[in-house]
C-alpha atoms as a PDB file:
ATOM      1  CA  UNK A   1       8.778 -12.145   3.385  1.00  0.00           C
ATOM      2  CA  UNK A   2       5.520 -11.103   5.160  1.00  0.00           C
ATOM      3  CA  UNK A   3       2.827  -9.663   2.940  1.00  0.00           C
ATOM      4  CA  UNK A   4       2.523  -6.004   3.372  1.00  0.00           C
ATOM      5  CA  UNK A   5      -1.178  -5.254   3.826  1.00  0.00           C
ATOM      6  CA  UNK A   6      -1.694  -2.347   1.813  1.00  0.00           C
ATOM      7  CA  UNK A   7      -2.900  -3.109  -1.663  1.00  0.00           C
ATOM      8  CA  UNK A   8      -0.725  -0.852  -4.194  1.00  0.00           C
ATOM      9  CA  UNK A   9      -0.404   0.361  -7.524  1.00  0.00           C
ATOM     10  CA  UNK A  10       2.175  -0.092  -8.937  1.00  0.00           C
ATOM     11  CA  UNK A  11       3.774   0.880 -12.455  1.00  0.00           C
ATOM     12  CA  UNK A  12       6.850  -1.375 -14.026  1.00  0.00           C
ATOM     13  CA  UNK A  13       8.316   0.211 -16.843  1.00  0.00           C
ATOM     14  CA  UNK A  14       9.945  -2.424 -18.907  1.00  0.00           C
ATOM     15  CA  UNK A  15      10.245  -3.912 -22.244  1.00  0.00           C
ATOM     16  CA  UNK A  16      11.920  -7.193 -21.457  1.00  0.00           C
ATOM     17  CA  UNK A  17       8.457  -9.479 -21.033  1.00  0.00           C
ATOM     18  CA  UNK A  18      10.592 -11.946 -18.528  1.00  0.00           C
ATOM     19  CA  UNK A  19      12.138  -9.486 -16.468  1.00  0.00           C
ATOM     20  CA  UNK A  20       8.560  -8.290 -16.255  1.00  0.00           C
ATOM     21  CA  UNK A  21       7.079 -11.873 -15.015  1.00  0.00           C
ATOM     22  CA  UNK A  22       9.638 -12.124 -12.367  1.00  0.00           C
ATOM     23  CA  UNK A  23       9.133  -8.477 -11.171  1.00  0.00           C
ATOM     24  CA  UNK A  24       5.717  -9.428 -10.916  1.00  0.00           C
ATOM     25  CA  UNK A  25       6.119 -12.563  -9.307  1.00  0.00           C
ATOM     26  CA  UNK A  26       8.097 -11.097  -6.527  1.00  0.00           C
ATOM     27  CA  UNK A  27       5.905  -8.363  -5.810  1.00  0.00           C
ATOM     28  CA  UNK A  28       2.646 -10.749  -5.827  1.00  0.00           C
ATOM     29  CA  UNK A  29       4.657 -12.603  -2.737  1.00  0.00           C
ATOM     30  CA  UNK A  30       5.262  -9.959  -0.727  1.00  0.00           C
ATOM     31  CA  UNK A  31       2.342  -7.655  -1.142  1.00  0.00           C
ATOM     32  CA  UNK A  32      -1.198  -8.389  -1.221  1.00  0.00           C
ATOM     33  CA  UNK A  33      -2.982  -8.235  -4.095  1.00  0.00           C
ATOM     34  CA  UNK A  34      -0.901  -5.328  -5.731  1.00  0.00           C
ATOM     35  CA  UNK A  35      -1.961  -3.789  -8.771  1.00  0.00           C
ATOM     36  CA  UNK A  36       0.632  -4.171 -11.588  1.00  0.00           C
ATOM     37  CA  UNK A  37       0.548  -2.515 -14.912  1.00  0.00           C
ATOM     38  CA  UNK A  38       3.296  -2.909 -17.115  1.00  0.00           C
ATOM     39  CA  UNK A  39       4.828  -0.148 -19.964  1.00  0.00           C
ATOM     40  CA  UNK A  40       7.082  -1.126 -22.596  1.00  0.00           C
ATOM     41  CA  UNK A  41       8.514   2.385 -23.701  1.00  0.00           C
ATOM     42  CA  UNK A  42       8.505   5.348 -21.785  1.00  0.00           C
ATOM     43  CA  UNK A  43       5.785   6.511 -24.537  1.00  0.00           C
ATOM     44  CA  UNK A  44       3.629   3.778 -23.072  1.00  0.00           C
ATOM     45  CA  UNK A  45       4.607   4.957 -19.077  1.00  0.00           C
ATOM     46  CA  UNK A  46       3.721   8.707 -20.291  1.00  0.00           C
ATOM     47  CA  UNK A  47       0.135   8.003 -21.554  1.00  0.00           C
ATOM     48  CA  UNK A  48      -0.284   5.849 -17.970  1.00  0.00           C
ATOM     49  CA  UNK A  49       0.821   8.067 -15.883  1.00  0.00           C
ATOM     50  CA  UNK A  50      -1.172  10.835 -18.087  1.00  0.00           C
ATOM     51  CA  UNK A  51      -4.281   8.684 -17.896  1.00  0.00           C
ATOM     52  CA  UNK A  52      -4.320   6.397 -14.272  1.00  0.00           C
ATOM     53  CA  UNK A  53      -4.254   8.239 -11.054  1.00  0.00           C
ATOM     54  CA  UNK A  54      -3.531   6.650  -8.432  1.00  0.00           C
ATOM     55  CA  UNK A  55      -0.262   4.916  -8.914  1.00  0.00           C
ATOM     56  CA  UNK A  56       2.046   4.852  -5.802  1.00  0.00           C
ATOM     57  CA  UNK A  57       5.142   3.269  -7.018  1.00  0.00           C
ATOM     58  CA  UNK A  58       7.390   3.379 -10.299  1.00  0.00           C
ATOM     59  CA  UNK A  59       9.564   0.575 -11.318  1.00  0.00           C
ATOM     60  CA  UNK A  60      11.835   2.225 -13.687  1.00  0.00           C
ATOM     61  CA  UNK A  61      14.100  -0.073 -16.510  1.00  0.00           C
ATOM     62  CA  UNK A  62      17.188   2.291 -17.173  1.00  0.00           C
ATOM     63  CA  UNK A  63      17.549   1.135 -20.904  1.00  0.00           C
ATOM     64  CA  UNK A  64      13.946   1.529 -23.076  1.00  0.00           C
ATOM     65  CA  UNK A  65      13.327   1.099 -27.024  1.00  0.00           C
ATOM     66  CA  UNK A  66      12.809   4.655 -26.970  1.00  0.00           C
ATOM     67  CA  UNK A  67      14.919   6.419 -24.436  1.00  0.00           C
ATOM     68  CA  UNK A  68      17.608   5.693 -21.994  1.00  0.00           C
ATOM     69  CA  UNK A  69      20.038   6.341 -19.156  1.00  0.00           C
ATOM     70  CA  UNK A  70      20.147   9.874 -17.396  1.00  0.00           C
ATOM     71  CA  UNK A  71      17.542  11.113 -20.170  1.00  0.00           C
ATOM     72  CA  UNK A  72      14.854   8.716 -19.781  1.00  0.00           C
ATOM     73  CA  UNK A  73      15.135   9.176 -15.328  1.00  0.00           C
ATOM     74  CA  UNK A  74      15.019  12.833 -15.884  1.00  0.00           C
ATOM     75  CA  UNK A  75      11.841  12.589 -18.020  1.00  0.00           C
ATOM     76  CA  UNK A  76      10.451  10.369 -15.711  1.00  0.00           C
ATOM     77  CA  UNK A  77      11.030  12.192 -12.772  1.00  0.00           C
ATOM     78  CA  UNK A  78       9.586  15.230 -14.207  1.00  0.00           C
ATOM     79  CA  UNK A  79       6.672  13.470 -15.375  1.00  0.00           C
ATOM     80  CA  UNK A  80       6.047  11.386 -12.330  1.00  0.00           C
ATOM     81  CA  UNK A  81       5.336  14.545  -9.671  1.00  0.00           C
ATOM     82  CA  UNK A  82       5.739  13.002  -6.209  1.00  0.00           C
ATOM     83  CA  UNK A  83       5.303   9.118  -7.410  1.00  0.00           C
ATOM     84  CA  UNK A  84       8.712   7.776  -6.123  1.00  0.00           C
ATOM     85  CA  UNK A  85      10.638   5.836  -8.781  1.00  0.00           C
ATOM     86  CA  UNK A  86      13.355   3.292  -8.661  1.00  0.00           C
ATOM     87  CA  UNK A  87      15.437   2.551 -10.975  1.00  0.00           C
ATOM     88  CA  UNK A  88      16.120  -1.152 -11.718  1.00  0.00           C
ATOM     89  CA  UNK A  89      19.276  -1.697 -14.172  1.00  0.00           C
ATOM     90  CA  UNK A  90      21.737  -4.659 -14.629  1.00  0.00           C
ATOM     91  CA  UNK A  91      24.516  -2.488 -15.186  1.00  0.00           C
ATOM     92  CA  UNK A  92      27.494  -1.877 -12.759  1.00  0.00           C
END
């Protein structure tokens, strides 16, 4: 993968601390020197997003200790304005 040259900021929303070391991994080799904050609940990605600007990616887990599924993407999408978000899920 070539390294995009854009730095970024980017937002991972996920509770699982190894799922969140190989999301950053992967996005340290292909983009240089991107910005990655990480937020356990959605509490957590509320008071960042309420707090940082600047962030021009979310990385969305669709299962957090305190909300989940079609509730937690809604809430997110409200909350995030025009900050696209992907979901990343291990479910079928």
């Amino acid at each position: 993968m070539t390294a995009i040259q854009k730095d970024l900021k980017i937002l991972v929303v996920e509770d699982n601390p190894g799922d969140f070391v190989l999301i950053e991994e992967y996005l340290s080799e292909g983009l240089k020197s991107p910005e990655v904050l990480n937020a356990r609940t959605f509490h957590e990605a509320e008071e960042y997003l309420n707090n940082h600007i600047g962030f021009h990616i979310i990385l969305l887990d669709l299962s957090l200790p305190d909300l989940s599924g079609e509730p937690l993407v809604q809430k997110m999408m409200d909350l995030s304005g025009q900050i696209p978000v992907i979901v990343l899920t291990g479910y079928e």
